[in-house]
PDB file of N, CA and C in Angstrom:
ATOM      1  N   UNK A   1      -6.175 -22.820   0.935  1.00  0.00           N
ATOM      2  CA  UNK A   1      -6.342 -22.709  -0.505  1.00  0.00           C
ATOM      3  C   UNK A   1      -4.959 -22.783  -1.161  1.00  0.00           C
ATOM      4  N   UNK A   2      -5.035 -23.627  -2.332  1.00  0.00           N
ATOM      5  CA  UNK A   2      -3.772 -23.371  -3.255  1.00  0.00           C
ATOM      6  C   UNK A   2      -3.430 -22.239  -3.550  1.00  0.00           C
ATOM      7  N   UNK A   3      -2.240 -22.145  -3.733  1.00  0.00           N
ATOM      8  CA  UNK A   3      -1.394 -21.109  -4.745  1.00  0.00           C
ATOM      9  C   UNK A   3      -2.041 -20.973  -6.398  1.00  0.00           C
ATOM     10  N   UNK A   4      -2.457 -20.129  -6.661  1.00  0.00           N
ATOM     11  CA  UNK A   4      -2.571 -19.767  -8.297  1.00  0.00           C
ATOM     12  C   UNK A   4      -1.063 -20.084  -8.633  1.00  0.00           C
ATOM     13  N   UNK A   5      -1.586 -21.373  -9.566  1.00  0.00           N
ATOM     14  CA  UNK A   5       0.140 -21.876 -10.638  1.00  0.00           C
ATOM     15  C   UNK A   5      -0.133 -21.405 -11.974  1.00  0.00           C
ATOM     16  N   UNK A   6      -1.368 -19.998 -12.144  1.00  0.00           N
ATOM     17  CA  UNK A   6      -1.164 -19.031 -13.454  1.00  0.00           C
ATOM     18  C   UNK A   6      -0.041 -18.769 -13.454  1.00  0.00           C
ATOM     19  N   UNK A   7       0.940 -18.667 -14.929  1.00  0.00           N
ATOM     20  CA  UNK A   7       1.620 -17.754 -14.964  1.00  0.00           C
ATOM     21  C   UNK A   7       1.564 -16.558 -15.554  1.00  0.00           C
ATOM     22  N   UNK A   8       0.432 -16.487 -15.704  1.00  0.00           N
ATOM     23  CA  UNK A   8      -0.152 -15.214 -15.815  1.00  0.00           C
ATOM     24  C   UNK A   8       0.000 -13.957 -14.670  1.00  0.00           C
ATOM     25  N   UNK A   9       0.358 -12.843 -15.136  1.00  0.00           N
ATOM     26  CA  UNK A   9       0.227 -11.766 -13.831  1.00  0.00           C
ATOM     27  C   UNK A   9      -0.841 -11.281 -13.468  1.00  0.00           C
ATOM     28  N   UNK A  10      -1.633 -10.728 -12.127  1.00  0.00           N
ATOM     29  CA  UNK A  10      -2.794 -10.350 -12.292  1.00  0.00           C
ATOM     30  C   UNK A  10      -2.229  -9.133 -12.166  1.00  0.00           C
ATOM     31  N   UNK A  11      -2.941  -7.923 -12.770  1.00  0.00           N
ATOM     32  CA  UNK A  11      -2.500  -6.241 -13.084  1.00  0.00           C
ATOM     33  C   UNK A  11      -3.825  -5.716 -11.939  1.00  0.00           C
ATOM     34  N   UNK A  12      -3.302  -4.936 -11.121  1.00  0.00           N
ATOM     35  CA  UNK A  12      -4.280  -4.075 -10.479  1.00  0.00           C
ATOM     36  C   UNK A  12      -3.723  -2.614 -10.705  1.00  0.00           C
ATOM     37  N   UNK A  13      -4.679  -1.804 -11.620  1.00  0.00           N
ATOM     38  CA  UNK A  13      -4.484  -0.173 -11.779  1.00  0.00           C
ATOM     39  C   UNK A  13      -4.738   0.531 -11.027  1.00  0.00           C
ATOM     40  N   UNK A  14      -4.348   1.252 -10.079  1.00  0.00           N
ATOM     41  CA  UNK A  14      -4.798   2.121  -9.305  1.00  0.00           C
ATOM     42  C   UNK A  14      -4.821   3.559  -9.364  1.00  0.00           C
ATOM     43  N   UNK A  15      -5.241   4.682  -9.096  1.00  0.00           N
ATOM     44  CA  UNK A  15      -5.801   5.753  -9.210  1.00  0.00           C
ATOM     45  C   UNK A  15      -5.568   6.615  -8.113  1.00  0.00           C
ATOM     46  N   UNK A  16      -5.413   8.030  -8.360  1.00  0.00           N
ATOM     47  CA  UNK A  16      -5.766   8.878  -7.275  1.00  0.00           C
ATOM     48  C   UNK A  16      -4.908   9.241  -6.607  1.00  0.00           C
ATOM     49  N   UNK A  17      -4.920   9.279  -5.363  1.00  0.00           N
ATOM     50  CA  UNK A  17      -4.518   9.593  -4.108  1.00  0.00           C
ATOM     51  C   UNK A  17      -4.487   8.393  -3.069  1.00  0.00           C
ATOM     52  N   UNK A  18      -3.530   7.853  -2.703  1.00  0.00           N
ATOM     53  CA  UNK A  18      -3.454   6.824  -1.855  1.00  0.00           C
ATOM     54  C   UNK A  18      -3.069   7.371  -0.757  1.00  0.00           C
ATOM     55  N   UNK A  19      -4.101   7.777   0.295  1.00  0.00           N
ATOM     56  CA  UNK A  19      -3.638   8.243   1.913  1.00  0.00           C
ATOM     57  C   UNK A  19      -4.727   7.678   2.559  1.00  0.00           C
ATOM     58  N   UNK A  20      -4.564   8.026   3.881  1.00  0.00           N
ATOM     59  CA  UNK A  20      -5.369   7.877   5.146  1.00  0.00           C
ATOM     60  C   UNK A  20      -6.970   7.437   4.396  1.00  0.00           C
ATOM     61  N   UNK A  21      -7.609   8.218   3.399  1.00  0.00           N
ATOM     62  CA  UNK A  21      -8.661   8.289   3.126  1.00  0.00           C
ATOM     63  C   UNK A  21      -8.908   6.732   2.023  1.00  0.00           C
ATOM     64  N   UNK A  22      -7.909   7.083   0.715  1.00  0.00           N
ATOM     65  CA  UNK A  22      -7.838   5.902  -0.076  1.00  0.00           C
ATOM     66  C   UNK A  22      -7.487   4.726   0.116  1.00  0.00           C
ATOM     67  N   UNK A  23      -6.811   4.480   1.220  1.00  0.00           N
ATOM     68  CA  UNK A  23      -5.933   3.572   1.525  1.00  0.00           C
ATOM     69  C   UNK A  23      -7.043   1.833   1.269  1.00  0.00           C
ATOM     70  N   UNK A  24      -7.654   2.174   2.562  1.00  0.00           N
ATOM     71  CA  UNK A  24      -8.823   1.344   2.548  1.00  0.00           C
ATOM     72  C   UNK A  24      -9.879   0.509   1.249  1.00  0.00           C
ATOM     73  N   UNK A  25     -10.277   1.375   0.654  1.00  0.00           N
ATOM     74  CA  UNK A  25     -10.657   1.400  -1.014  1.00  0.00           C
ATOM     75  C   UNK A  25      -9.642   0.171  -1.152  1.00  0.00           C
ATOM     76  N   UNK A  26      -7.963   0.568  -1.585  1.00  0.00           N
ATOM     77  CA  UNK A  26      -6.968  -0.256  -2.572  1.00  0.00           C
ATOM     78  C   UNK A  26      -7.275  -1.469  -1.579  1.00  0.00           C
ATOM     79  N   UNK A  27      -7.175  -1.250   0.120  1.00  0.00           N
ATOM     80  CA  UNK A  27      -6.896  -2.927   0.284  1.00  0.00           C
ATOM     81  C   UNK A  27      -8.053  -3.788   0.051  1.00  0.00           C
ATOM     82  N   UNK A  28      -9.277  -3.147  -0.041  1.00  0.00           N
ATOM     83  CA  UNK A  28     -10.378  -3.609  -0.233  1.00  0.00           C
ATOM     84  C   UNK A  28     -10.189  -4.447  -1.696  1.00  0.00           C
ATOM     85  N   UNK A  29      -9.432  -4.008  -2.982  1.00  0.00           N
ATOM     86  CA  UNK A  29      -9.359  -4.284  -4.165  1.00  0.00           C
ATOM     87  C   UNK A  29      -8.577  -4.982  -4.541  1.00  0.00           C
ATOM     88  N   UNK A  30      -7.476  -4.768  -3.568  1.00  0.00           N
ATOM     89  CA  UNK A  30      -6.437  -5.939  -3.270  1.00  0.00           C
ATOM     90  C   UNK A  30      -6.571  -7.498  -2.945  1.00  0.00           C
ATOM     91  N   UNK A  31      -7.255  -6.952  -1.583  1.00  0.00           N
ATOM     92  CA  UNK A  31      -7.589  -8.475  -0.902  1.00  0.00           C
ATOM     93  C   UNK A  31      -7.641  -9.698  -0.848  1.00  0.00           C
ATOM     94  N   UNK A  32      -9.075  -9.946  -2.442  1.00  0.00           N
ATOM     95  CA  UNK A  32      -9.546 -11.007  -3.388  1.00  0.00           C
ATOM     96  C   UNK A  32      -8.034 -11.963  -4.024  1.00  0.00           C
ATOM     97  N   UNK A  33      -7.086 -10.510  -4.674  1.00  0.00           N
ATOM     98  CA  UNK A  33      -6.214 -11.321  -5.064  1.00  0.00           C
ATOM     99  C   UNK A  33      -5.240 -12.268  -4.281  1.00  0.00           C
ATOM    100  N   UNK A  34      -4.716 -11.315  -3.096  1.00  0.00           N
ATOM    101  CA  UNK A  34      -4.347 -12.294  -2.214  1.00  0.00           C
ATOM    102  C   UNK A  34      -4.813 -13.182  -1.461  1.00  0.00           C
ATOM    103  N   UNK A  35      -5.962 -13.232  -1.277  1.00  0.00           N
ATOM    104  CA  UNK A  35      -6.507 -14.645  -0.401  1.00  0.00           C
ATOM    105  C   UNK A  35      -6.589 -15.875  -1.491  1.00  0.00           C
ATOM    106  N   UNK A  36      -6.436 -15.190  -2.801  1.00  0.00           N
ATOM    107  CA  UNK A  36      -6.381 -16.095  -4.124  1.00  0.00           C
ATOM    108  C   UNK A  36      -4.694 -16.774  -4.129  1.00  0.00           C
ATOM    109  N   UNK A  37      -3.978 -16.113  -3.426  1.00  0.00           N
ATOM    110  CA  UNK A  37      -2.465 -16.327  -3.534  1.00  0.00           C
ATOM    111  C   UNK A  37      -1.952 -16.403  -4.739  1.00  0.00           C
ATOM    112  N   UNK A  38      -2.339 -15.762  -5.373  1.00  0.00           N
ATOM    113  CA  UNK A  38      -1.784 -15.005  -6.875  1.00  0.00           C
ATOM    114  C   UNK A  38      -0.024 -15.310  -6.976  1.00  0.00           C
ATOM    115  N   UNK A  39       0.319 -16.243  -7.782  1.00  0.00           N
ATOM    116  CA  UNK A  39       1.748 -15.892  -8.102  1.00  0.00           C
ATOM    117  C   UNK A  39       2.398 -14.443  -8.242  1.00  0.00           C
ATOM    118  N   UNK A  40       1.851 -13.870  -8.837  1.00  0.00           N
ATOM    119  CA  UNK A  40       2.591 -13.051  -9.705  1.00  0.00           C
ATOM    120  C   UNK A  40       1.524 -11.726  -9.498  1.00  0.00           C
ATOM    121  N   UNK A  41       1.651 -11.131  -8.562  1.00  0.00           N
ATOM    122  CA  UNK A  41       0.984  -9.302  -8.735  1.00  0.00           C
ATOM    123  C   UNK A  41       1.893  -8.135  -9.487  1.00  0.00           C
ATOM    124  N   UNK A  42       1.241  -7.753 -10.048  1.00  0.00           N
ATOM    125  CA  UNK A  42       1.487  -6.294 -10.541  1.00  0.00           C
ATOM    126  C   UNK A  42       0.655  -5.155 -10.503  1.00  0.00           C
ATOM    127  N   UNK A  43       1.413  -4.200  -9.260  1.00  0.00           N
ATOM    128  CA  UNK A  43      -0.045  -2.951  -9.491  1.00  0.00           C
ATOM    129  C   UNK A  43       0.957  -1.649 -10.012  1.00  0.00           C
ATOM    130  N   UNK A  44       0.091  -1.401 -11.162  1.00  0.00           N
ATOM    131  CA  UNK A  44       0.272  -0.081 -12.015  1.00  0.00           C
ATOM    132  C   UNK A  44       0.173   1.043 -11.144  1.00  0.00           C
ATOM    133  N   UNK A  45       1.051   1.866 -10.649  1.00  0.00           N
ATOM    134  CA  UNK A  45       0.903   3.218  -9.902  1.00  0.00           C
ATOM    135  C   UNK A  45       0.967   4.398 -10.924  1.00  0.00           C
ATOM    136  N   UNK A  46       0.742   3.956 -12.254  1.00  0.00           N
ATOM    137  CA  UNK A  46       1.003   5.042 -13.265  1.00  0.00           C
ATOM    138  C   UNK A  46      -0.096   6.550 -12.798  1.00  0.00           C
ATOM    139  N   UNK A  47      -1.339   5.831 -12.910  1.00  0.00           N
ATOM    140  CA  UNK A  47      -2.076   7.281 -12.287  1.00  0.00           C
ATOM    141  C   UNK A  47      -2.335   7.342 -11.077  1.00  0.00           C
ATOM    142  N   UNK A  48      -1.360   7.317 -10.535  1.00  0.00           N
ATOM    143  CA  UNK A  48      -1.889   7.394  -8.762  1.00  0.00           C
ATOM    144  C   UNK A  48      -0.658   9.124  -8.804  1.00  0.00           C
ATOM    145  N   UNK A  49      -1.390  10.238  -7.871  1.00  0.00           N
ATOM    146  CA  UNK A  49      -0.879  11.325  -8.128  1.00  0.00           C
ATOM    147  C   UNK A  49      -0.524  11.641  -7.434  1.00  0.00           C
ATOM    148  N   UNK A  50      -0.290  10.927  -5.765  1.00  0.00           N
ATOM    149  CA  UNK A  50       0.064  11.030  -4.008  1.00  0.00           C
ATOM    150  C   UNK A  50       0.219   9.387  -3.483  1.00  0.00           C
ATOM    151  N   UNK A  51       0.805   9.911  -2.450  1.00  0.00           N
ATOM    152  CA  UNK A  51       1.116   8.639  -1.612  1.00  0.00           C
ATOM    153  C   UNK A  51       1.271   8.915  -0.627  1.00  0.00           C
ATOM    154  N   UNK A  52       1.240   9.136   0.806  1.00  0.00           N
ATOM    155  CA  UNK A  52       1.164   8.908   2.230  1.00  0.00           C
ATOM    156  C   UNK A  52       1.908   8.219   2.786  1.00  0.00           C
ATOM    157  N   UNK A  53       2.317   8.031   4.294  1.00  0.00           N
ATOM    158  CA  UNK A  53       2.660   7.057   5.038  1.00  0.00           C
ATOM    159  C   UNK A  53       1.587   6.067   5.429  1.00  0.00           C
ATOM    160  N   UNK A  54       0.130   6.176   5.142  1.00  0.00           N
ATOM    161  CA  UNK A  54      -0.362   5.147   5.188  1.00  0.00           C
ATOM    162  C   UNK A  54      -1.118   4.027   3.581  1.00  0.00           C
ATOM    163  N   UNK A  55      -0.405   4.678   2.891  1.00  0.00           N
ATOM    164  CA  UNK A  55      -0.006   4.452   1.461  1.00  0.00           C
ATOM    165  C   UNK A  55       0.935   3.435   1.328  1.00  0.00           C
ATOM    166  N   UNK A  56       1.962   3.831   2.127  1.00  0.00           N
ATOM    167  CA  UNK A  56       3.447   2.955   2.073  1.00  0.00           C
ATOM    168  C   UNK A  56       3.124   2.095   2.970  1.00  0.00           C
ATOM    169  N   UNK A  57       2.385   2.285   4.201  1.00  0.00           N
ATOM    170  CA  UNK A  57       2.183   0.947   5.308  1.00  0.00           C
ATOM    171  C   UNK A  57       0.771  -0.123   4.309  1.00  0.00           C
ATOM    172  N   UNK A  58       0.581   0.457   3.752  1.00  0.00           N
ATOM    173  CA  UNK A  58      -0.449  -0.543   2.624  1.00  0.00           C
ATOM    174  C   UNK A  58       0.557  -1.077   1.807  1.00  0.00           C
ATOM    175  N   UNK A  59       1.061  -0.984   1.421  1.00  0.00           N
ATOM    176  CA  UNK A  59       2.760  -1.565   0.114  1.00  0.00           C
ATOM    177  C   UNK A  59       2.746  -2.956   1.164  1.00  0.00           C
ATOM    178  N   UNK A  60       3.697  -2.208   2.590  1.00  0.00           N
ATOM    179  CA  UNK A  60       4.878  -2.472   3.159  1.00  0.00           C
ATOM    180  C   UNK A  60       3.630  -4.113   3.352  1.00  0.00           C
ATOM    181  N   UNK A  61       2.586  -4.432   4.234  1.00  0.00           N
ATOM    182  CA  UNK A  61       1.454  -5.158   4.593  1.00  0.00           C
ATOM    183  C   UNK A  61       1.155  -5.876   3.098  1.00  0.00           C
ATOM    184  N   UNK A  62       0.841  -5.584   2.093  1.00  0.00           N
ATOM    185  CA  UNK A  62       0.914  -5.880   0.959  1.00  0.00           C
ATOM    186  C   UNK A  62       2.152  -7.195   0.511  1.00  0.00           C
ATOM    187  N   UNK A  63       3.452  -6.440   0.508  1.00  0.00           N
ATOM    188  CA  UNK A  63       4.314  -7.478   0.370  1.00  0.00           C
ATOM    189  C   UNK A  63       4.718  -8.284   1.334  1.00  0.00           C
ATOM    190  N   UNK A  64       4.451  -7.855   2.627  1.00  0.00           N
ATOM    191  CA  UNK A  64       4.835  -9.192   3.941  1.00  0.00           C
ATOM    192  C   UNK A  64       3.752 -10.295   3.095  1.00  0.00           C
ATOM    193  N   UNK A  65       2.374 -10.026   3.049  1.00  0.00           N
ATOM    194  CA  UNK A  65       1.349 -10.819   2.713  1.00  0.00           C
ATOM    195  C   UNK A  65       1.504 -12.110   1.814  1.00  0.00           C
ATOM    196  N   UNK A  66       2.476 -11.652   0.464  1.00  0.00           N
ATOM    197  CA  UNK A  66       2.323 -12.109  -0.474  1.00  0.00           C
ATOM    198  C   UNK A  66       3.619 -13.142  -0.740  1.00  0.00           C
ATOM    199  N   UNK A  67       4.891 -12.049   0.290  1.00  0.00           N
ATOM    200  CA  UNK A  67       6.252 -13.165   0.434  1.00  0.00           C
ATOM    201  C   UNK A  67       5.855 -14.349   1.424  1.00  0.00           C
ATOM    202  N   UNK A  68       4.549 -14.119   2.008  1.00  0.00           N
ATOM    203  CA  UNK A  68       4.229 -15.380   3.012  1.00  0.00           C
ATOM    204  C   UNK A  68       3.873 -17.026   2.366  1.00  0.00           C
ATOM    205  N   UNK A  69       3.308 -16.760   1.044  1.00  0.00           N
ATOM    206  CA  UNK A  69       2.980 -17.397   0.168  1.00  0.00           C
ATOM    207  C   UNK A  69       4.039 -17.595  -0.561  1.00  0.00           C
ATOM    208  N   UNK A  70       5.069 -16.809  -0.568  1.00  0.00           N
ATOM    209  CA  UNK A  70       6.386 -16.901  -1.534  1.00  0.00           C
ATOM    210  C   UNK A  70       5.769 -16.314  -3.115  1.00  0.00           C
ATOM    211  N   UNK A  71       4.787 -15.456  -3.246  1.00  0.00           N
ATOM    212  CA  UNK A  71       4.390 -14.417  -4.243  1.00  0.00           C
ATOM    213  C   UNK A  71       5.372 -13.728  -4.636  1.00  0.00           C
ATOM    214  N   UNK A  72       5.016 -12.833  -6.003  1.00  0.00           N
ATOM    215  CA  UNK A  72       6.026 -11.685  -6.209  1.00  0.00           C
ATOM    216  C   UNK A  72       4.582 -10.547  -6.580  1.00  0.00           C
ATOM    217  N   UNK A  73       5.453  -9.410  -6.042  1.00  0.00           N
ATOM    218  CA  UNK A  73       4.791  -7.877  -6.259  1.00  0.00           C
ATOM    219  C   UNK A  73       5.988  -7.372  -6.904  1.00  0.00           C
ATOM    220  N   UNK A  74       5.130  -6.566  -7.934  1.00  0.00           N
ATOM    221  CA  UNK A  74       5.939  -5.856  -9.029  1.00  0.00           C
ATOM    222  C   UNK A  74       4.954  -4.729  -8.848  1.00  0.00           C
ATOM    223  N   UNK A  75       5.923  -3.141  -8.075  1.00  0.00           N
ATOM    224  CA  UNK A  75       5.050  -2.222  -8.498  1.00  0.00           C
ATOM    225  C   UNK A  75       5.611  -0.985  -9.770  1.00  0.00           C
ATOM    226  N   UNK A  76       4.794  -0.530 -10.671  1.00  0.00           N
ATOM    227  CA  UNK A  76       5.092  -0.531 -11.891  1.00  0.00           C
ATOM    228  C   UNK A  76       4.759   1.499 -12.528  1.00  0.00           C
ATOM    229  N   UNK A  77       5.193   2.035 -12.875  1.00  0.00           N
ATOM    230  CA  UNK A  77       4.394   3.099 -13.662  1.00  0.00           C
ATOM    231  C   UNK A  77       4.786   4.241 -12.506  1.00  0.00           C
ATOM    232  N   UNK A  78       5.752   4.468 -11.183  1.00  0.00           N
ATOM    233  CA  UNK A  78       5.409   5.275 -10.404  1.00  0.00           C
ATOM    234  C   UNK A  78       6.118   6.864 -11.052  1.00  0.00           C
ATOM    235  N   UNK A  79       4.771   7.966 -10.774  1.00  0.00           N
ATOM    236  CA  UNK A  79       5.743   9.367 -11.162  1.00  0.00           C
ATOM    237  C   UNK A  79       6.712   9.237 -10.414  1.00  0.00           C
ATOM    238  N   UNK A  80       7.288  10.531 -10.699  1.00  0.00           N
ATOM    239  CA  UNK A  80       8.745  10.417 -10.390  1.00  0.00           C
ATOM    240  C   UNK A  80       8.214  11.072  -8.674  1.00  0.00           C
ATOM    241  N   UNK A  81       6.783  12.269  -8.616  1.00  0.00           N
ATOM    242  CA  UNK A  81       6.863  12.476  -7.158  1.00  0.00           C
ATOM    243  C   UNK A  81       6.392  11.471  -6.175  1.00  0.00           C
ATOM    244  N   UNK A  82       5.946  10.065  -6.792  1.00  0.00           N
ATOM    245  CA  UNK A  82       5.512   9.281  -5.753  1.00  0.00           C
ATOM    246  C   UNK A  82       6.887   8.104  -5.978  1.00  0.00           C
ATOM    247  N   UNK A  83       7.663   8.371  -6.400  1.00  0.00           N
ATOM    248  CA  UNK A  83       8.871   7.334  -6.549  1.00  0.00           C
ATOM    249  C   UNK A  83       9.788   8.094  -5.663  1.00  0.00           C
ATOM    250  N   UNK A  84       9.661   9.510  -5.445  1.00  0.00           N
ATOM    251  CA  UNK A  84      11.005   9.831  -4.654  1.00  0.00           C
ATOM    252  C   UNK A  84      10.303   9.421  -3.214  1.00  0.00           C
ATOM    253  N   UNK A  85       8.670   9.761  -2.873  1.00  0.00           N
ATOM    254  CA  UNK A  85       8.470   8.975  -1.859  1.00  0.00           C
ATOM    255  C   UNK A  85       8.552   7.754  -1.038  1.00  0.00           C
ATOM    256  N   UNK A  86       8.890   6.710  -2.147  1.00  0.00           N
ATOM    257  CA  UNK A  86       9.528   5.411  -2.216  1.00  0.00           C
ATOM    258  C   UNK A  86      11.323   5.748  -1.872  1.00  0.00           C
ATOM    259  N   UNK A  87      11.758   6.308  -2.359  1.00  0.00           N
ATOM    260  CA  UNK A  87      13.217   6.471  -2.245  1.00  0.00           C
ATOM    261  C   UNK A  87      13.522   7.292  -0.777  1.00  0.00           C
ATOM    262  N   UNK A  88      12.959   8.152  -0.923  1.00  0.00           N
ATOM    263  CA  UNK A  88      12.857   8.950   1.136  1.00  0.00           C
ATOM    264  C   UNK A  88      12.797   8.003   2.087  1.00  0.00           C
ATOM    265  N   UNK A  89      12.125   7.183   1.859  1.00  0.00           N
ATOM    266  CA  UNK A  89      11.721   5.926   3.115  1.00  0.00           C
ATOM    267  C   UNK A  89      12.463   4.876   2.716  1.00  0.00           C
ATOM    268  N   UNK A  90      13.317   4.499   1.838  1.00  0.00           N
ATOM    269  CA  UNK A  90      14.093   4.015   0.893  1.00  0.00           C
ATOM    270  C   UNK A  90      13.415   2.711   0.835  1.00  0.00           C
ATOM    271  N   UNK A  91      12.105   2.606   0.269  1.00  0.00           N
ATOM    272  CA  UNK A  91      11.682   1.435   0.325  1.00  0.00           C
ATOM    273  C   UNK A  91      11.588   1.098  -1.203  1.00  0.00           C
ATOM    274  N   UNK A  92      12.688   1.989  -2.262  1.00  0.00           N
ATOM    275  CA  UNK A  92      12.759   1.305  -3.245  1.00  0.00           C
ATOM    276  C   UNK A  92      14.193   0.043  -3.291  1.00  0.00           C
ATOM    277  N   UNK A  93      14.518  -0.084  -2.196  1.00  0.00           N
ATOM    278  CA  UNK A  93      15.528  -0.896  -1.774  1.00  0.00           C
ATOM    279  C   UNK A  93      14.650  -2.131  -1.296  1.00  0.00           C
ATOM    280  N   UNK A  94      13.496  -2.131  -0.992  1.00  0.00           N
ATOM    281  CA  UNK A  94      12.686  -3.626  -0.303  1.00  0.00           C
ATOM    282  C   UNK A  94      12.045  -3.768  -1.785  1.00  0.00           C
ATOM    283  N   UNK A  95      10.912  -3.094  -2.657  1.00  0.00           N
ATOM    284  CA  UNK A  95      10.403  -3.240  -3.462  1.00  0.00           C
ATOM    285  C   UNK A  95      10.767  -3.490  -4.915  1.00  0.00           C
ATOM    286  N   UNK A  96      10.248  -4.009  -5.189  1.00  0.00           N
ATOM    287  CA  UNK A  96      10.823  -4.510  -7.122  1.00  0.00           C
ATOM    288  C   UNK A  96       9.734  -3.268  -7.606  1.00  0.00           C
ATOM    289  N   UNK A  97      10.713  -2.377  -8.002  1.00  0.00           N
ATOM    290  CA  UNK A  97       9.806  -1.080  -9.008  1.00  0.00           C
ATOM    291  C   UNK A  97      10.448  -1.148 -10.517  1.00  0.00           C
ATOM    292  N   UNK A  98       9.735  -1.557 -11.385  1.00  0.00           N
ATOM    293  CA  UNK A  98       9.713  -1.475 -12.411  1.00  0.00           C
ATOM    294  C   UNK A  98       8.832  -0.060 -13.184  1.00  0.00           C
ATOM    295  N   UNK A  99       9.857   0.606 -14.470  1.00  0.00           N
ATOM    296  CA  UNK A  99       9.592   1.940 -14.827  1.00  0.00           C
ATOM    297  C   UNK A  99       8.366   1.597 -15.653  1.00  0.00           C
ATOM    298  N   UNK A 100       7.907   0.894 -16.307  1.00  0.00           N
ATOM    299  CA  UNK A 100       6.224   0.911 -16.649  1.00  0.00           C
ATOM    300  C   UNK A 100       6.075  -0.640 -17.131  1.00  0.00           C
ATOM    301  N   UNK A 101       4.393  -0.458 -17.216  1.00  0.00           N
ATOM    302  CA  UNK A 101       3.872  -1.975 -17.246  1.00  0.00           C
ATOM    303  C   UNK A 101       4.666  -2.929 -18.066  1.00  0.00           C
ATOM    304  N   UNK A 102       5.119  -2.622 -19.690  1.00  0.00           N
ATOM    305  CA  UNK A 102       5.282  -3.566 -19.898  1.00  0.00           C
ATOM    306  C   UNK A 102       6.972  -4.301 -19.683  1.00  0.00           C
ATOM    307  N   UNK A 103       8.093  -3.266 -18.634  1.00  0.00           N
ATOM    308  CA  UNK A 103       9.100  -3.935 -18.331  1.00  0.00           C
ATOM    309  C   UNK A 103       8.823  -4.695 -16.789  1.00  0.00           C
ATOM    310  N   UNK A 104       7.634  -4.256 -16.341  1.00  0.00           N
ATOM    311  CA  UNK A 104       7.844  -5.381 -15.255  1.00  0.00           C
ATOM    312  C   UNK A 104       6.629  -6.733 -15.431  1.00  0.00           C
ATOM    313  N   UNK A 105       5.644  -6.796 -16.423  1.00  0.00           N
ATOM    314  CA  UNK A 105       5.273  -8.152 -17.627  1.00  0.00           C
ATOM    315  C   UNK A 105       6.759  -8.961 -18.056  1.00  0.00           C
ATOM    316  N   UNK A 106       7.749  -8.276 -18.667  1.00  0.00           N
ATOM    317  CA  UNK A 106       8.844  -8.880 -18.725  1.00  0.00           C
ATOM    318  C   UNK A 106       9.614  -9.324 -17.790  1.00  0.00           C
ATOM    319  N   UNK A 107       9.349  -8.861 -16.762  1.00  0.00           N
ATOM    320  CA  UNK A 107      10.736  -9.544 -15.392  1.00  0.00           C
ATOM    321  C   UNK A 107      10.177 -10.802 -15.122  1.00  0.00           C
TER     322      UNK A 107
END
């Protein structure tokens, strides 16, 4: 299948608690977009209120996926306690985190 040449972003909001339990759910919601090979993802972590190590191995699987296609992931909105979780594992050094939706619409 082609690449989506939208330049449109597709926005996925997510919610909750992303662990062991949620994890599954997001890739389930995910999926569609990437087998679509979406240019341009953006998922809103604004209300997501936890994150896990199998939270971050959903990210980490997430962006191998999408740089395979040569995609971009923009993740967007994170509190500050699921951003230091990003920074502990220092995977705000691999990830493009933008501080809310509409500065990473602009990147």
């Amino acid at each position: 299948m082609a690449a989506v040449s939208s330049a449109h972003p597709v926005i996925i909001a997510l919610e909750g608690e992303l662990d062991l339990h949620g994890s599954p759910g997001v890739k389930e919601k995910i999926n569609p977009v990437i087998e679509h090979k979406a240019s341009n993802v953006v998922i809103d972590l604004s209300d997501v209120t936890y994150i896990d190590s199998s939270g971050l191995a959903l990210f980490i699987e997430l962006l191998q996926r999408i740089d395979a296609y040569k995609g971009k992931l923009t993740l967007c909105g994170l509190r500050p306690s699921v951003l230091s979780i990003f920074e502990l594992a220092r995977l705000d050094q691999i990830f493009k985190i933008s501080p809310d939706k509409a500065s990473a619409l602009a990147a």
